[in-house]
Protein backbone atom coordinates (compact mmCIF):
# COMPACT_ATOMS: atom_id res chain seq x y z
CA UNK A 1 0.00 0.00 0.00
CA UNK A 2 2.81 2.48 -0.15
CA UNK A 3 1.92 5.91 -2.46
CA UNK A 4 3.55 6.54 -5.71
CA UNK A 5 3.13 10.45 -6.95
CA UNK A 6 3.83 12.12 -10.50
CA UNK A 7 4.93 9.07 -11.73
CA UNK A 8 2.75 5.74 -12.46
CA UNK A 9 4.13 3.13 -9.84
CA UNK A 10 3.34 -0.05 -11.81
CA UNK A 11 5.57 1.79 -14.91
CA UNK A 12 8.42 2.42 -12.57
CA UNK A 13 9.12 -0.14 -10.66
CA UNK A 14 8.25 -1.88 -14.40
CA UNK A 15 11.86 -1.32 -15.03
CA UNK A 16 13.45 -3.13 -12.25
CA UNK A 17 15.34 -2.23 -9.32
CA UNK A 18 18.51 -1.62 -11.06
CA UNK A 19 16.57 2.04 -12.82
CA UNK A 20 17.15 3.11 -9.08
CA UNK A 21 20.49 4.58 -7.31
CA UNK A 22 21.72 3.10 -4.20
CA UNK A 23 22.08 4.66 -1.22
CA UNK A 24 19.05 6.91 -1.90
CA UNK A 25 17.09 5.52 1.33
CA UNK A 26 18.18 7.70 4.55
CA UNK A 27 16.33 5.46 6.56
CA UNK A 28 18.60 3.21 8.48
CA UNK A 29 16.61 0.02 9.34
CA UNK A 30 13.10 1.01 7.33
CA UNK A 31 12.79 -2.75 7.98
CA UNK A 32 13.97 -3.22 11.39
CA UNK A 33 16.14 -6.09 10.82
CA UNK A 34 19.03 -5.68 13.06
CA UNK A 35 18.58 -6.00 17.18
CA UNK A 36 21.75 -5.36 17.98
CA UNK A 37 20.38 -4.51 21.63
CA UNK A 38 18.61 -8.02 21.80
CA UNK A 39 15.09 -5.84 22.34
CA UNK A 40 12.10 -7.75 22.98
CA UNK A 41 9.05 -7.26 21.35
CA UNK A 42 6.45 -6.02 23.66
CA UNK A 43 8.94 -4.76 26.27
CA UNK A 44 8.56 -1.71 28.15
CA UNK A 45 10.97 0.75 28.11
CA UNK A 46 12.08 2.06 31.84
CA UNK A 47 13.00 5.29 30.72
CA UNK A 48 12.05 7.93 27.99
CA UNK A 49 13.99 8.12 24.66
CA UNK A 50 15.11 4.35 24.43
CA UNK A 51 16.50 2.39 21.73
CA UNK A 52 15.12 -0.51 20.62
CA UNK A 53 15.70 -2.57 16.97
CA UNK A 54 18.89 -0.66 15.53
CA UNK A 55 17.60 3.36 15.43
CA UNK A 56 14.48 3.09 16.67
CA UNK A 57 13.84 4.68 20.07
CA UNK A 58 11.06 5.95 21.46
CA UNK A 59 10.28 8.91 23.26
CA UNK A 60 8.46 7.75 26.45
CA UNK A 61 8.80 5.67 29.21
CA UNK A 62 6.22 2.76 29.81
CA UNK A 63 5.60 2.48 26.07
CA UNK A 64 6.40 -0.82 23.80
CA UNK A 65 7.61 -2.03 20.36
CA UNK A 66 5.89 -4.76 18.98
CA UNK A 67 7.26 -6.84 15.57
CA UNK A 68 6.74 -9.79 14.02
CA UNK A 69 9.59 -11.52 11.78
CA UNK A 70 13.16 -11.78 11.71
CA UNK A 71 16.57 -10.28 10.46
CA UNK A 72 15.32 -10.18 7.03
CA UNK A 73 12.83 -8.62 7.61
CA UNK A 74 10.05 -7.25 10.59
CA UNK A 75 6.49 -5.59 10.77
CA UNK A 76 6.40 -3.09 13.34
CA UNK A 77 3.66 -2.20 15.18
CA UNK A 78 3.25 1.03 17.57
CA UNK A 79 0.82 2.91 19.77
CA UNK A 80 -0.20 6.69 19.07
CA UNK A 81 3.27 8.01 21.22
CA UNK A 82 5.29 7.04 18.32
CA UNK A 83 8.99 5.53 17.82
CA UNK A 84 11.20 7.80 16.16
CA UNK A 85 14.59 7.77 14.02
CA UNK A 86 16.60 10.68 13.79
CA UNK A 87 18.73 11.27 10.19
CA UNK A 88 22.14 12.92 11.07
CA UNK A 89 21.84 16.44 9.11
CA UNK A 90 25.18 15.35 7.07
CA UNK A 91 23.06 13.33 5.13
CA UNK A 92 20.51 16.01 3.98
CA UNK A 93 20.51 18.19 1.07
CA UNK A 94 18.69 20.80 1.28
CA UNK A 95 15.44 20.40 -1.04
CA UNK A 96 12.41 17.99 -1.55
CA UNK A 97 12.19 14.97 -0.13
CA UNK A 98 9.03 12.04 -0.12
CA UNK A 99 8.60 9.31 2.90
CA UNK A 100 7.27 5.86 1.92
CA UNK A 101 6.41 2.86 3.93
CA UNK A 102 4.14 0.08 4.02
CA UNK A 103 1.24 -0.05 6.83
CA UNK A 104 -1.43 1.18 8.27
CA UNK A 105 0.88 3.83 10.65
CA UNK A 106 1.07 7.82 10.04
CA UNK A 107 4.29 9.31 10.17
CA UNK A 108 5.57 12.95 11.01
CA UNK A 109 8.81 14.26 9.90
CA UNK A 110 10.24 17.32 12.50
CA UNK A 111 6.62 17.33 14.18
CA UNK A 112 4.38 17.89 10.57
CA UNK A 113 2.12 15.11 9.26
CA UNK A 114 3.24 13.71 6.33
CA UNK A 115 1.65 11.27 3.54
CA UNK A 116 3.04 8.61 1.65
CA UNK A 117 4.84 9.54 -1.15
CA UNK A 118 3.71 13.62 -0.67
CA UNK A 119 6.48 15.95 -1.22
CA UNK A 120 7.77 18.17 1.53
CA UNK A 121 10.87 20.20 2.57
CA UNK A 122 13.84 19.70 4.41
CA UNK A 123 16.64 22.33 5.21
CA UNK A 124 20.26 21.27 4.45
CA UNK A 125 22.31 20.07 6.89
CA UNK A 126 19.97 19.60 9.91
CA UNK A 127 18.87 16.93 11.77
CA UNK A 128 15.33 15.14 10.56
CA UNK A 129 13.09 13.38 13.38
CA UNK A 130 11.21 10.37 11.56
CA UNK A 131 8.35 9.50 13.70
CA UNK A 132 5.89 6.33 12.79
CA UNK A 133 2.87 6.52 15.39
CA UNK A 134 -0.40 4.36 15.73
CA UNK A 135 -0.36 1.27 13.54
CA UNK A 136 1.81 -1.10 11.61
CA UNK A 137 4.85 -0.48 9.66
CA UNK A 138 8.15 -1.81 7.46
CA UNK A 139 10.44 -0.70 4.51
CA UNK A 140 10.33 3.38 5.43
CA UNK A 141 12.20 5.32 3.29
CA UNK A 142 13.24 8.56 2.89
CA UNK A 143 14.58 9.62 -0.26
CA UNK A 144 15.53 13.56 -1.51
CA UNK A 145 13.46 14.27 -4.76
CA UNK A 146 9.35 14.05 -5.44
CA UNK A 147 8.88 10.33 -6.00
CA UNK A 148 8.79 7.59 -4.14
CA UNK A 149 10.50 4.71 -5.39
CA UNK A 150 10.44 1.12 -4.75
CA UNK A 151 12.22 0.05 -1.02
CA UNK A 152 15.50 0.15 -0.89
CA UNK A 153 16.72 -3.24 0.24
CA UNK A 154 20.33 -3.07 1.20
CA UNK A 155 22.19 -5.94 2.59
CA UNK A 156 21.89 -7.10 5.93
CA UNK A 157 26.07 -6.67 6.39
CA UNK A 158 25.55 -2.86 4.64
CA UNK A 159 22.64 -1.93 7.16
CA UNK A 160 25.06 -3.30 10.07
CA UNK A 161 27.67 -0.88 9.42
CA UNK A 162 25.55 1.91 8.65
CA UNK A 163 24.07 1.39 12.21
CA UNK A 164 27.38 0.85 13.93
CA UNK A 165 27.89 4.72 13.16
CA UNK A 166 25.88 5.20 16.32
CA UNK A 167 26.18 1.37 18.07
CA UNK A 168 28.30 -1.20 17.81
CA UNK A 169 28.89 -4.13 20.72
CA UNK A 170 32.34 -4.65 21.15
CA UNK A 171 34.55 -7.82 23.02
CA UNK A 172 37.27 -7.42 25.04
CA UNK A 173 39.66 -9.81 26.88
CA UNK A 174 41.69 -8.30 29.60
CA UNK A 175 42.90 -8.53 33.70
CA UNK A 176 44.49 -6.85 35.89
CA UNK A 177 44.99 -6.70 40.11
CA UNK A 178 44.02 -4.07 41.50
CA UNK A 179 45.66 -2.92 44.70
CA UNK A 180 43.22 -0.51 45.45
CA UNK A 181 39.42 0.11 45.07
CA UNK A 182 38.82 2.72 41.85
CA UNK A 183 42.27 2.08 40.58
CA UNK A 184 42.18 2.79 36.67
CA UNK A 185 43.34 0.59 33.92
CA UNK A 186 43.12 2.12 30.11
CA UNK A 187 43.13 -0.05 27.57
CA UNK A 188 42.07 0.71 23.60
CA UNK A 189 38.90 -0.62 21.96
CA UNK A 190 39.49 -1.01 18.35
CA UNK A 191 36.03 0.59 16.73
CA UNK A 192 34.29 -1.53 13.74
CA UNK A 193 33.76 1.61 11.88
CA UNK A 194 33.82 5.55 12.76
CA UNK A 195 31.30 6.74 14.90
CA UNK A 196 29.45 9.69 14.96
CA UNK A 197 31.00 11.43 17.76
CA UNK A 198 32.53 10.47 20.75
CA UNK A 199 30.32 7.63 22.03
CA UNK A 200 29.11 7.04 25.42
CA UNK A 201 30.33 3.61 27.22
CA UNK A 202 28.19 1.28 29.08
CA UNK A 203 28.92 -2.78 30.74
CA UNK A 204 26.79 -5.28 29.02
CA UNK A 205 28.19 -7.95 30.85
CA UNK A 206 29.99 -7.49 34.06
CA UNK A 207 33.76 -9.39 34.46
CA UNK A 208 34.11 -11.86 36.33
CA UNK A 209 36.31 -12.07 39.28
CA UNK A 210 37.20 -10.56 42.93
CA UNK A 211 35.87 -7.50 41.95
CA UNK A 212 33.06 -5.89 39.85
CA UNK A 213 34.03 -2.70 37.81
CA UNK A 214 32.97 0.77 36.19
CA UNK A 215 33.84 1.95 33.17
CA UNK A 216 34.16 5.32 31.07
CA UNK A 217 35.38 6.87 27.91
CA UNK A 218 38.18 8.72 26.84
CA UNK A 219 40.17 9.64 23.81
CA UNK A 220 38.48 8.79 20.78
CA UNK A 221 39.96 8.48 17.08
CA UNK A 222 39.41 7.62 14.13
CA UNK A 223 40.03 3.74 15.17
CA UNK A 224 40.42 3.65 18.71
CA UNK A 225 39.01 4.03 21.50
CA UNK A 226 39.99 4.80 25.16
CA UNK A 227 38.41 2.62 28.03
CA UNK A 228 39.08 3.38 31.68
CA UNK A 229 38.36 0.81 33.89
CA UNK A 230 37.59 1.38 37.50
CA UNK A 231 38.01 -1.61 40.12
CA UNK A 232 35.73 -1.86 42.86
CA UNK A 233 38.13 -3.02 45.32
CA UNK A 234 41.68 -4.51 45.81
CA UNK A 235 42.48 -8.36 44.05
CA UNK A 236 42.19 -9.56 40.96
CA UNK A 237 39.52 -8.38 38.29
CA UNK A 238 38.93 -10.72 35.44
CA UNK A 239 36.80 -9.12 32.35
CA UNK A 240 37.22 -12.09 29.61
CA UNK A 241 34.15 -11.92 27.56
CA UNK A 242 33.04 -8.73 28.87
CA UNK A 243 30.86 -6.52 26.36
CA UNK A 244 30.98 -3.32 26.35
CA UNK A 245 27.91 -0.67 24.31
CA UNK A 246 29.30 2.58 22.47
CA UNK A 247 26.65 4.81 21.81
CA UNK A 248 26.78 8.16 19.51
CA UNK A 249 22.83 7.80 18.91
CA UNK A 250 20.79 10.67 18.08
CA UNK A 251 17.38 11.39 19.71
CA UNK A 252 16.68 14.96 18.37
């Protein structure tokens, strides 16, 4: 049911998938096939503007995100609070733009109603806050000019690093002793891809050992990244399989 404009749909999409450049969808997960964050569907969220399938957050506590269907693809389904996805402003040209998706959900882009496949504006180089409230939806797309095309579908390992802009999990092996509580150890996290800024740091899974630990972040580059790790106490602190979250995620 998505909305084709100026154009005849049936005619364009007539010529095949290859008639359309890549990369046009700014939409990072239209289809909500990564769960990086091993989200739940149905869960609540404890507090307001959480993340839950790769880029989708939403905006209030006590709310859910229901889906149906797997990494290739889900169906999303939403109350009338919304979930939201923010495109960095580095990706916009200033100009016209369309949003597509399939469902029975309305959408708002920066707080304005918007139909399928309806042209509207966006200013260059500034942020754009997707929002999907009050039904179902999959395969959003938004794409600069005044058609919509046929979805996007990128590959799953494409959408993975596009998301690990502002996510990515990472594994580290390390110990130390401490011989005293909140001594620091640094130690570099090698970063899957460049992130969007410096990223917040957060324990998945705590170490194991005589002591639990804290962690935060610290001199970023271009490939690595800074940990400091805080021990609790004095003795040995074990963090072998420890995962730790960098965030850079937008919310507005």
């Amino acid at each position: 049911d998505r909305v084709q404009t100026g154009v005849d749909r049936a005619a364009t999409e007539a010529a095949g998938s290859s008639s359309w450049v890549s990369g046009r969808n700014l939409i990072i997960h239209g289809s909500g096939r990564l769960n990086q964050r091993g989200y739940a569907s149905g869960a609540l969220v404890g507090a307001p503007n959480t993340f839950t399938l790769d880029r989708w957050f939403l905006p209030l506590s006590g709310r859910s995100l229901l889906y149906v269907g797997g990494d290739s693809r889900r169906i999303m389904t939403v109350d009338g609070t919304g979930i939201r996805q923010v495109v960095e402003g580095v990706n916009i040209v200033g100009g016209t733009y369309v949003l597509s998706w399939d469902g029975t959900a309305n959408a708002t882009v920066n707080g304005a109603a918007v139909s399928k496949g309806v042209p509207f504006t966006l200013p260059a180089n500034t942020n754009a806050v997707v929002a999907m409230r009050g039904g179902t939806f999959t395969d959003v797309q938004l794409e600069r000019g005044s058609i919509s095309t046929p979805f996007e579908d990128r590959s799953f390992g494409a959408e993975i690093v596009l998301s690990q802009r502002y996510y990515q999990v990472v594994f580290v092996t390390l110990g130390f002793v401490a011989s005293a509580a909140s001594e620091v150890v640094q130690f570099p996290i090698a970063l899957r891809v460049t992130m969007r800024a410096s990223p917040s740091v957060s324990l998945l899974v705590n170490g194991t050992g005589t002591n639990a630990v804290s962690a935060n972040a610290s001199s970023p580059t271009d490939n690595n990244f800074v940990v400091d790790l805080f021990s609790a106490g004095t003795g040995y602190v074990q963090i072998a399989g420890r995962l730790f979250a960098l965030s850079a995620e937008l919310i507005s």
